[in-house]
C-alpha atoms as a PDB file:
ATOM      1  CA  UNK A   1     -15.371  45.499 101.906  1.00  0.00           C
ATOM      2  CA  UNK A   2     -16.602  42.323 103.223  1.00  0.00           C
ATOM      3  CA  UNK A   3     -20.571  41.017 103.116  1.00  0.00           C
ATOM      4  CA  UNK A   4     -22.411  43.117 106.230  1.00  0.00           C
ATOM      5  CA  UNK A   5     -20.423  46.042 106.419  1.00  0.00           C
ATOM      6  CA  UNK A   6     -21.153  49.488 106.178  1.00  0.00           C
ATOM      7  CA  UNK A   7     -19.671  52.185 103.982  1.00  0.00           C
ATOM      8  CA  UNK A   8     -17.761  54.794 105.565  1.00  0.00           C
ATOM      9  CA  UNK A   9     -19.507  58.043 107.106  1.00  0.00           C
ATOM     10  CA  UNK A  10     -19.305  60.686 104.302  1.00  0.00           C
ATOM     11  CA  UNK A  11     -20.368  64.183 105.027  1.00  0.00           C
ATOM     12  CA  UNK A  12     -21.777  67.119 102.810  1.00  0.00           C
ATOM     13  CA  UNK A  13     -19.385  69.828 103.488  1.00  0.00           C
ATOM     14  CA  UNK A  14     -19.973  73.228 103.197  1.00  0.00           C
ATOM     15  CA  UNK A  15     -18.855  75.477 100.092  1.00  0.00           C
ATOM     16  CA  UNK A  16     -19.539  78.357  98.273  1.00  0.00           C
ATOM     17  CA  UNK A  17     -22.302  76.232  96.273  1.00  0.00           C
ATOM     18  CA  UNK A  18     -24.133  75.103  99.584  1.00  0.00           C
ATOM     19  CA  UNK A  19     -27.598  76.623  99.922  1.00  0.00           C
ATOM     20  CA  UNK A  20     -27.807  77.773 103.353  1.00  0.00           C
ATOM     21  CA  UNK A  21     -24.850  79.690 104.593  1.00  0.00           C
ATOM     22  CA  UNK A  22     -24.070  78.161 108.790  1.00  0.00           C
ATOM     23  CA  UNK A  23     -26.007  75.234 107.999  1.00  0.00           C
ATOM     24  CA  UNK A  24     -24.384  71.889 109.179  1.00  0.00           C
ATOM     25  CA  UNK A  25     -25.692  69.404 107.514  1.00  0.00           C
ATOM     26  CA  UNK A  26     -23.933  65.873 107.070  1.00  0.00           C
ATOM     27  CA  UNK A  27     -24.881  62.322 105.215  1.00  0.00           C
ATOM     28  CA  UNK A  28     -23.260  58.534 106.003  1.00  0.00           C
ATOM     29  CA  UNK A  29     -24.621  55.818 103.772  1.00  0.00           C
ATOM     30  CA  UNK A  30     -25.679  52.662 105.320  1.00  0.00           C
ATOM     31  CA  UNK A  31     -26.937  49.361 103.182  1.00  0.00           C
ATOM     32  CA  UNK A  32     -30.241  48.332 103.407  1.00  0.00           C
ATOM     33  CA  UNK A  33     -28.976  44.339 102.460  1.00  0.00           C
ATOM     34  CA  UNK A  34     -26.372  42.049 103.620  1.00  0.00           C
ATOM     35  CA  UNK A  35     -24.406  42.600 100.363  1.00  0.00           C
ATOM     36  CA  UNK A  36     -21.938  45.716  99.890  1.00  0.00           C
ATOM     37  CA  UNK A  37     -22.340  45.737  96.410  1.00  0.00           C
ATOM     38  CA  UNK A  38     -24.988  48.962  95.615  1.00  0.00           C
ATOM     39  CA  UNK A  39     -28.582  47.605  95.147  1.00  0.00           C
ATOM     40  CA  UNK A  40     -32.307  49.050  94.783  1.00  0.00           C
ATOM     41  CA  UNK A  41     -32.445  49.077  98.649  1.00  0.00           C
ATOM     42  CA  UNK A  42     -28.995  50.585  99.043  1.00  0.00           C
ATOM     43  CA  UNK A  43     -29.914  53.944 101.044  1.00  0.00           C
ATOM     44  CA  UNK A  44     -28.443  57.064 102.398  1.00  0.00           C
ATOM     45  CA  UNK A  45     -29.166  58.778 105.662  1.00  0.00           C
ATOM     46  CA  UNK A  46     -28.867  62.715 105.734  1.00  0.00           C
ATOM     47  CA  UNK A  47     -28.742  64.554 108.663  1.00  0.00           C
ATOM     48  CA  UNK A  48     -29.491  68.348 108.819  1.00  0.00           C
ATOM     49  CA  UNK A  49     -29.013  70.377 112.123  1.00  0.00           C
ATOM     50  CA  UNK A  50     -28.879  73.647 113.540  1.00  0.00           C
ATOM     51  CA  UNK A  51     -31.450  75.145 110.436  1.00  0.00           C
ATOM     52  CA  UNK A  52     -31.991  78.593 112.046  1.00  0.00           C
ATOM     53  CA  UNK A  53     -33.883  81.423 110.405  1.00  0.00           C
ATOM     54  CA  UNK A  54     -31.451  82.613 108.294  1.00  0.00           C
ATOM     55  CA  UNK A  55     -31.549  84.437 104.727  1.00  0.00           C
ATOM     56  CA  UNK A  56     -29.592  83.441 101.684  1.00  0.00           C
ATOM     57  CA  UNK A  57     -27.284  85.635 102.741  1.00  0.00           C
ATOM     58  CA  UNK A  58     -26.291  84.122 106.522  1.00  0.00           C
ATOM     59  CA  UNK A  59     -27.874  86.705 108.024  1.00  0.00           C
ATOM     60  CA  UNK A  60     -30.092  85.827 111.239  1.00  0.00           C
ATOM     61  CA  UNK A  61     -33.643  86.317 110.110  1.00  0.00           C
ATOM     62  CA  UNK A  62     -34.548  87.385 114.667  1.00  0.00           C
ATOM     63  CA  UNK A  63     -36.173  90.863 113.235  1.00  0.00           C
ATOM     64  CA  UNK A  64     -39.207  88.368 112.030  1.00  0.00           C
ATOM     65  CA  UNK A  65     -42.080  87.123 113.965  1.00  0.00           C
ATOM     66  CA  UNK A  66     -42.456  83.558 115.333  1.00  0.00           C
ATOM     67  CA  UNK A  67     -44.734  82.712 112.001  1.00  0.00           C
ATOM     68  CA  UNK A  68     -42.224  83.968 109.591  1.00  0.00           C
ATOM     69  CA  UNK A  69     -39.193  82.880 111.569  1.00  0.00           C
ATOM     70  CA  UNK A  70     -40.597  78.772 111.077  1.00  0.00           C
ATOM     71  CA  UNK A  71     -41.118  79.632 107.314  1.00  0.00           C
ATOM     72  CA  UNK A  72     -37.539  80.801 106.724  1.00  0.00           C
ATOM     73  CA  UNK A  73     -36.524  77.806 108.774  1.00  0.00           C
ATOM     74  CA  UNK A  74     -38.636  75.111 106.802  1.00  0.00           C
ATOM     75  CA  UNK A  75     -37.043  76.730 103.589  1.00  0.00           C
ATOM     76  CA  UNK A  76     -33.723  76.200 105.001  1.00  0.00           C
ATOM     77  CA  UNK A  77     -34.562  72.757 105.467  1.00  0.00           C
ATOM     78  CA  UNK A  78     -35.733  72.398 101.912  1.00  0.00           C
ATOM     79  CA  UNK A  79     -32.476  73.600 100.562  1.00  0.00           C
ATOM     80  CA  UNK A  80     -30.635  71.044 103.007  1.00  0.00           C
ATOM     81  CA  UNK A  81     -33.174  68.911 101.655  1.00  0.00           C
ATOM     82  CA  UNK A  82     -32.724  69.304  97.884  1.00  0.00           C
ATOM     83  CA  UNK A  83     -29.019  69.876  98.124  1.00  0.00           C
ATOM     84  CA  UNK A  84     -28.524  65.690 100.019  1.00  0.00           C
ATOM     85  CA  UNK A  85     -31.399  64.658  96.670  1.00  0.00           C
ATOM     86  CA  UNK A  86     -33.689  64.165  99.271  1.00  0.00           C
ATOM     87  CA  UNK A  87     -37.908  64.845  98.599  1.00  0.00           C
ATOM     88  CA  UNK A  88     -39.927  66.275 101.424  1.00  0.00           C
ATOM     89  CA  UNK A  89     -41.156  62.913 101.478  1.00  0.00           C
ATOM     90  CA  UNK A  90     -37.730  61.042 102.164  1.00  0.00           C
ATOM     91  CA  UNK A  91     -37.739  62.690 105.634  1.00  0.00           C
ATOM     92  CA  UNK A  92     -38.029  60.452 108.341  1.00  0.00           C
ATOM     93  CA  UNK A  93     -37.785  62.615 111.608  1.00  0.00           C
ATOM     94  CA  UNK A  94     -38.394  66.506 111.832  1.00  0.00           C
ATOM     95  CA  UNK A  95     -37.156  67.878 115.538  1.00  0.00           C
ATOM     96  CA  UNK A  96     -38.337  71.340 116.234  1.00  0.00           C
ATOM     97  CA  UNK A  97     -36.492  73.432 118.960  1.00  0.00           C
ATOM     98  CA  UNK A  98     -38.886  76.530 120.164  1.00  0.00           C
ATOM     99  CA  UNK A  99     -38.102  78.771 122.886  1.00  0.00           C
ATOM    100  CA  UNK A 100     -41.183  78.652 124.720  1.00  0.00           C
ATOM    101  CA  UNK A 101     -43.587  75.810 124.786  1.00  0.00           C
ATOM    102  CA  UNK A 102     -46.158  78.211 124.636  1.00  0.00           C
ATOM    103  CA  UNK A 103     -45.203  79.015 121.392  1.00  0.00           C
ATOM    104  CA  UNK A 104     -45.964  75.445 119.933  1.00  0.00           C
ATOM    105  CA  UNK A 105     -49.279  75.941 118.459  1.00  0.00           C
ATOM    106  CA  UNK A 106     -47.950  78.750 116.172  1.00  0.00           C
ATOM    107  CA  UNK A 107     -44.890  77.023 115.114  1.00  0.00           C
ATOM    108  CA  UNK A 108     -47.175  73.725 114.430  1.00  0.00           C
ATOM    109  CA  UNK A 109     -49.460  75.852 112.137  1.00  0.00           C
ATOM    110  CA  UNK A 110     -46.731  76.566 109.876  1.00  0.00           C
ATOM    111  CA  UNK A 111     -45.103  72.985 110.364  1.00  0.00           C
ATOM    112  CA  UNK A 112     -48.496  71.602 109.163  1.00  0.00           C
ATOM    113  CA  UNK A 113     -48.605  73.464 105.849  1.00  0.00           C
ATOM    114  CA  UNK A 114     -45.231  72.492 104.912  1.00  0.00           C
ATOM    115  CA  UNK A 115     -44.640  68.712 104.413  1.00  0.00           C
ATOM    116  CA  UNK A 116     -47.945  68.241 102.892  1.00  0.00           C
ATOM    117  CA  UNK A 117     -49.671  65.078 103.368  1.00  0.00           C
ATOM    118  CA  UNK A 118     -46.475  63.315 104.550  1.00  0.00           C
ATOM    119  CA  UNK A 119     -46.136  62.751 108.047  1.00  0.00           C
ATOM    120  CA  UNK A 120     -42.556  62.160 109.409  1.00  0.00           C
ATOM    121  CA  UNK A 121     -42.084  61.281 113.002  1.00  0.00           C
ATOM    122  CA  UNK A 122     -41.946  64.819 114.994  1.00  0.00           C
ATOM    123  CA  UNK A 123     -40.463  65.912 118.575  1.00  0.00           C
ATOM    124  CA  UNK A 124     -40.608  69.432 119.936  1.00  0.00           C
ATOM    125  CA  UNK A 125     -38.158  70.832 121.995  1.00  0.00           C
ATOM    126  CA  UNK A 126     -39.107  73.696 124.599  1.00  0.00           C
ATOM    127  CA  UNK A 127     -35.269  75.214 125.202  1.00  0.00           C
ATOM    128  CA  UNK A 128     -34.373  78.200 127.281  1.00  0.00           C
ATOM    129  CA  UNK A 129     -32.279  80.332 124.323  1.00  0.00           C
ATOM    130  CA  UNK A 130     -31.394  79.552 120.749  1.00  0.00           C
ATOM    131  CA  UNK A 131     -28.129  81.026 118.696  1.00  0.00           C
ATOM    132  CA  UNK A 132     -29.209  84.618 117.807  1.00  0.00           C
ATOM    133  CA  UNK A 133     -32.392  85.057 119.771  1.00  0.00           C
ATOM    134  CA  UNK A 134     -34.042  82.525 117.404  1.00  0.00           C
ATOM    135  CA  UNK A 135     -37.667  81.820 118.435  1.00  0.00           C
ATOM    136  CA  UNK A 136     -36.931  78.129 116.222  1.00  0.00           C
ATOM    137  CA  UNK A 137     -35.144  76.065 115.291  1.00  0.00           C
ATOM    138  CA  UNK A 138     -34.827  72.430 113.425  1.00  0.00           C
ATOM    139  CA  UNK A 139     -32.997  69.573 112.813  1.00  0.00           C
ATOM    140  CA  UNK A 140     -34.189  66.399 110.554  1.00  0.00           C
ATOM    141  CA  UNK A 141     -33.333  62.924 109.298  1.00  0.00           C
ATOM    142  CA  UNK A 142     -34.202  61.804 105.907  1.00  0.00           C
ATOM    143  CA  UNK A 143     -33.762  58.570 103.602  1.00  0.00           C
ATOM    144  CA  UNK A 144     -32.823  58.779 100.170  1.00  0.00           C
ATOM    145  CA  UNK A 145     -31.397  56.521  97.561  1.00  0.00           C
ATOM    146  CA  UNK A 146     -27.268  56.355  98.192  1.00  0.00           C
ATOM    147  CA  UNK A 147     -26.753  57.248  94.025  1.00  0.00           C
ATOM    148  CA  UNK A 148     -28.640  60.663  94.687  1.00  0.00           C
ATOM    149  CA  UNK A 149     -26.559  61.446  97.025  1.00  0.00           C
ATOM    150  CA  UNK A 150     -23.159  60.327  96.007  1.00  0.00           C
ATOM    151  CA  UNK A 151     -24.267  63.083  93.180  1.00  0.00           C
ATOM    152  CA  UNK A 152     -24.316  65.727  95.960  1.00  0.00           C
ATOM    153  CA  UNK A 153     -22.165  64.733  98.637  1.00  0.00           C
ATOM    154  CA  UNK A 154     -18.452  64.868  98.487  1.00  0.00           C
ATOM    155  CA  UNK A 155     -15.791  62.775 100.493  1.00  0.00           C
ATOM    156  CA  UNK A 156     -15.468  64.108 104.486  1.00  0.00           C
ATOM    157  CA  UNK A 157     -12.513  66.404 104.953  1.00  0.00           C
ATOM    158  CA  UNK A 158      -9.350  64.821 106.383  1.00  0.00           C
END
């Protein structure tokens, strides 16, 4: 690969080890230097989507209420989260989906509680309907160090 490219996109795919059954969840690499051998700076970027309040299981979680549908979600997103080698603290963008605006300030308690003191960059979402009759749901962007995930990530199917 010549000086100044990227690596090619490589995806977490989902198998019978992944932690949330339905989630979609994918990683490409990207260098943070002009040199394509791996250094210190070398980085990954890990994409989670569609983290809907579901148990261990698969099963939608909609029999919850609003407060306890956004926990089971956050915990999805930690699995995601732990499963790309990526800390809480890696993430870089946390987009919230919520069925009614109105429903924010409920959502946001439980949001606040669970990065801790680390503030990624946040958007909320009102949307008419989510997949099950989800109140949320989330997607999220984090950084982490490419050899963490090259431990958990394996090549993108054909």
């Amino acid at each position: 690969m010549r000086s100044g490219t990227t690596s090619a996109p490589r995806r977490l795919t989902r198998s019978s080890s992944w932690p949330v059954p339905g989630a979609r969840s994918s990683a490409t690499t990207w260098r943070g230097t002009n040199s394509s051998a791996p250094t210190p700076s070398t980085r990954c970027r890990a994409s989670s989507s569609g983290q809907l309040p579901l148990d261990e299981t698969g099963t939608p979680r909609t029999d919850l209420d609003l407060e306890g549908q956004a926990e089971l979600v956050f915990t999805n997103l930690d699995r995601v989260l732990a499963a790309a080698g990526a800390p809480r603290d890696a993430l870089a963008q946390v987009r919230v989906y919520v069925t009614d605006v109105e429903l924010w300030p409920r959502v946001d308690a439980v949001y606040r509680a669970w990065p801790g003191d680390h503030r990624p960059a946040r958007c909320v979402v009102p949307v008419p309907a989510l997949h099950w009759d989800s109140l949320p749901e989330t997607e999220a962007v984090a950084h982490v160090p490419t050899a963490e995930v090259e431990n958990a990530v394996s090549p993108a199917s054909p």
